[in-house]
Protein backbone atom coordinates (compact mmCIF):
# COMPACT_ATOMS: atom_id res chain seq x y z
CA UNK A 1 0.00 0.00 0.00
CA UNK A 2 1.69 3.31 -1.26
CA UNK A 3 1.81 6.14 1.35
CA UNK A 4 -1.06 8.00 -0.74
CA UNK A 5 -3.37 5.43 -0.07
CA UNK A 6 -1.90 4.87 3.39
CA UNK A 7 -3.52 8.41 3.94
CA UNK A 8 -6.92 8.44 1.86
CA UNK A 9 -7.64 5.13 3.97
CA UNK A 10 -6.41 6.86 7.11
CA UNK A 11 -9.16 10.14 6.14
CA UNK A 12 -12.00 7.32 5.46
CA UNK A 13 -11.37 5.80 8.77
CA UNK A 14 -11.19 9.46 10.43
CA UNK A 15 -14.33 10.46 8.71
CA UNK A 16 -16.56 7.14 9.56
CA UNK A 17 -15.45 7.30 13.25
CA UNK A 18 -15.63 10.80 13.52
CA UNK A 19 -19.52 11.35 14.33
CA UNK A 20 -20.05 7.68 15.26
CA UNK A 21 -21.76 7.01 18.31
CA UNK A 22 -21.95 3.16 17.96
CA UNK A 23 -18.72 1.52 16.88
CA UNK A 24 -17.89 -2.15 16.50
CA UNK A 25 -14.21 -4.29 16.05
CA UNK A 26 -15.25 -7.55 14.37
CA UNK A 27 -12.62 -10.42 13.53
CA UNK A 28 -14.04 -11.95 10.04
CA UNK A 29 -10.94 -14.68 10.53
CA UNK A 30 -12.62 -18.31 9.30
CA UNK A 31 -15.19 -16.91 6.98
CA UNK A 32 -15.51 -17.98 3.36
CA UNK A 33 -16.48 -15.53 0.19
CA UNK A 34 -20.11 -16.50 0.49
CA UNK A 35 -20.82 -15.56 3.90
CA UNK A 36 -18.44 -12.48 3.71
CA UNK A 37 -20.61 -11.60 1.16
CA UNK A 38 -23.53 -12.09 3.00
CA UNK A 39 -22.00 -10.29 6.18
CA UNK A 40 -21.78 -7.57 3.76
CA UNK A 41 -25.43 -7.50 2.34
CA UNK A 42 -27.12 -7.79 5.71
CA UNK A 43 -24.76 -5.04 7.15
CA UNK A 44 -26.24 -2.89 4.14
CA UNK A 45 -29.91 -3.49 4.51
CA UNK A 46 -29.77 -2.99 8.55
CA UNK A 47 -27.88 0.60 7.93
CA UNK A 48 -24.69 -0.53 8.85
CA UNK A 49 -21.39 0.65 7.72
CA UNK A 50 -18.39 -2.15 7.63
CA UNK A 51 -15.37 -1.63 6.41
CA UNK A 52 -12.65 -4.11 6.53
CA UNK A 53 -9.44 -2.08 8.05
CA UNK A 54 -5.87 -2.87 8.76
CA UNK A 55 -5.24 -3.09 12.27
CA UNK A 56 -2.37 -0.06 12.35
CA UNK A 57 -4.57 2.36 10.15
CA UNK A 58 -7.76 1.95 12.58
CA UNK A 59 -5.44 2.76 15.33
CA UNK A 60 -3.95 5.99 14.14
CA UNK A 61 -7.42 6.97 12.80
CA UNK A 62 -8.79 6.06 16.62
CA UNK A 63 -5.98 8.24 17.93
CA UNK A 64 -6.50 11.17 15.89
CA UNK A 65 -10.47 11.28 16.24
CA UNK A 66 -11.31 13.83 19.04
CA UNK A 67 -14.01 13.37 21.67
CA UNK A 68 -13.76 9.71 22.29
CA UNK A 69 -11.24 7.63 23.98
CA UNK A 70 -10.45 4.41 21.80
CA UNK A 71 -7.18 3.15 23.80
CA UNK A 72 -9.00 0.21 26.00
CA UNK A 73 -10.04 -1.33 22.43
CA UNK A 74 -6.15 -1.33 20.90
CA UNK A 75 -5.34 -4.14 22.97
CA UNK A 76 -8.02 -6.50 20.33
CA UNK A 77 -6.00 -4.97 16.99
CA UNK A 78 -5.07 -8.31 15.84
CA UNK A 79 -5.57 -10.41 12.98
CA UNK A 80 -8.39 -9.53 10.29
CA UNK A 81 -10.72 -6.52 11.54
CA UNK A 82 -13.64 -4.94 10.46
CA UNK A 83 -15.18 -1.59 11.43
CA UNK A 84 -18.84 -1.95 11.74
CA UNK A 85 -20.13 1.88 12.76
CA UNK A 86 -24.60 1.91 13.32
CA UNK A 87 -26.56 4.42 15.07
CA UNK A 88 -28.69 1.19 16.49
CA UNK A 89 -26.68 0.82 19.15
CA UNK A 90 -26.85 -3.29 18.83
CA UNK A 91 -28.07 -3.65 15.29
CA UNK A 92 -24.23 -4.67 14.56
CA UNK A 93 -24.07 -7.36 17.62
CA UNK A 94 -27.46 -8.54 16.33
CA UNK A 95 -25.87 -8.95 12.94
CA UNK A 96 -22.65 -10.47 14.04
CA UNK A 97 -25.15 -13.64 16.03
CA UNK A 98 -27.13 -13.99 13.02
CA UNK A 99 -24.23 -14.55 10.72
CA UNK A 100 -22.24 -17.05 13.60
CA UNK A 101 -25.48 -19.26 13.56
CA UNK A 102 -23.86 -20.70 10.83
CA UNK A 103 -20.12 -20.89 12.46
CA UNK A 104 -17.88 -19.43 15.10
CA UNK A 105 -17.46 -16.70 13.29
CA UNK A 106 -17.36 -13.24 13.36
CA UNK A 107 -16.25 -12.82 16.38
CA UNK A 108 -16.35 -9.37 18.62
CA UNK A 109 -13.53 -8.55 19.55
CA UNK A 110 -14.64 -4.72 20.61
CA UNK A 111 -17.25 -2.25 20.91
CA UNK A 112 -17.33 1.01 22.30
CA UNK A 113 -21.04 2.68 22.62
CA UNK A 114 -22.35 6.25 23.88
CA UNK A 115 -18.50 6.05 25.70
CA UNK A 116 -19.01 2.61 27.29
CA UNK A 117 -16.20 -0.19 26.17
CA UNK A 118 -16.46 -3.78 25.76
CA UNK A 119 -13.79 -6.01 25.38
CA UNK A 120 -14.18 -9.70 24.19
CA UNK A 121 -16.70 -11.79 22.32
CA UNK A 122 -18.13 -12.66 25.60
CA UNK A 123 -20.12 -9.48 25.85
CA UNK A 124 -21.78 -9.88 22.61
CA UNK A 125 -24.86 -11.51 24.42
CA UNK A 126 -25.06 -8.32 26.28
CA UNK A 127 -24.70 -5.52 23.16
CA UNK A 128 -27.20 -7.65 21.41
CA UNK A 129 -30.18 -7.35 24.46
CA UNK A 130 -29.52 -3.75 24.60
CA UNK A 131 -32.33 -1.93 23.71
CA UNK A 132 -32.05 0.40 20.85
CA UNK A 133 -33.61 4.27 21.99
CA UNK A 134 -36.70 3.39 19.69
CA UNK A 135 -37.36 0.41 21.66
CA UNK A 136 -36.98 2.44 24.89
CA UNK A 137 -39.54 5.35 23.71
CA UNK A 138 -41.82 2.25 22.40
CA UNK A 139 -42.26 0.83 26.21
CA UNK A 140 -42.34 4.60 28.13
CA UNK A 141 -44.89 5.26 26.01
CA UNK A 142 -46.85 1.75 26.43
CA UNK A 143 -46.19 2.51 29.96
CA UNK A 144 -47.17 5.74 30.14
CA UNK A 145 -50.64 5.07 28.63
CA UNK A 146 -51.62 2.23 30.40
CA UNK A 147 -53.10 4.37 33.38
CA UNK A 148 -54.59 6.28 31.06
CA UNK A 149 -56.20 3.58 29.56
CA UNK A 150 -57.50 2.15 32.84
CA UNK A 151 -59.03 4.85 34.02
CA UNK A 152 -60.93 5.49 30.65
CA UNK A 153 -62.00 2.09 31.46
CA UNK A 154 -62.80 2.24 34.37
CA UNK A 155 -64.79 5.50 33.83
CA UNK A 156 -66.60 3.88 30.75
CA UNK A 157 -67.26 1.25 32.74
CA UNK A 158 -68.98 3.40 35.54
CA UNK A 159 -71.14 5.10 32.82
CA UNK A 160 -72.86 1.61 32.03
CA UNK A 161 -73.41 0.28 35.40
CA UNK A 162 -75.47 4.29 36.12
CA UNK A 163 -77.18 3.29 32.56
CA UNK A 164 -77.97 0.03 33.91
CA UNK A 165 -79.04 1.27 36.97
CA UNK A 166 -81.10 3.97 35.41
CA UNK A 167 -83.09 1.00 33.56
């Protein structure tokens, strides 16, 4: 890789990480053209940007991205990575479990979201159950309206006995 594109990869990285609230290390080690292909295509549809990334080029673009500290997530540079940035904050670990139902891999190997780090493939249960901030407005507001509800019930309900009363 000449230093040119050394630097226009570097400015990609930059740029992707740079307003990215949800970002994702993957290791895509074991998996054949077909299902990296597929990886790809479901990454795609959910609004998911993955970009496979040498390990030294992620780093420096980490580095150099203000706001956000990477540093806990260098330690998992190893091997094949892949940069999987979503504003669903677990529409990428959701991904990576559908595509493993068909092998070990991809693995997590690091996540960092809203500022929180995870480190290891063992958290990937977690990222996955973590509500996405649809989901979370979708139950206050089923929560929220279920007293309301109940009390037009019960008020509806106290309208028809005085009706059958009346009769």
């Amino acid at each position: 890789m000449t230093k040119e594109n050394k630097v226009t990869a570097l400015q990609e990285i930059k740029d992707l990480l740079q307003d990215a609230k949800n970002v994702y290390v993957a290791n895509l080690n074991g998996l054949n053209a077909a299902v990296t292909s597929d990886f790809r295509r479901q990454a795609f549809k959910n609004n998911i940007k993955l970009k496979v990334v040498k390990n030294t080029l992620l780093q420096k673009a980490m580095e150099q991205t203000e706001g956000v500290d990477f540093s806990e997530m260098f330690e998992t540079f190893k091997g094949n990575s892949a940069l999987l940035i979503s504003d669903v904050a677990n529409a990428p670990a959701k991904l990576i479990k559908t595509i493993r139902k068909k092998g070990d891999f991809p693995s997590l190997k690091s996540a960092i979201l809203d500022g929180t780090v995870y480190v290891g493939d063992e958290n990937l249960e977690t990222l996955s159950n973590i509500k996405s901030k649809e989901e979370m407005l979708g139950e206050i507001i089923g929560l929220l309206q279920s007293p309301i509800r109940n009390v037009i019930a019960a008020l509806q309900n106290q309208d028809k006995m005085k009706e059958e009363g009346a009769e």
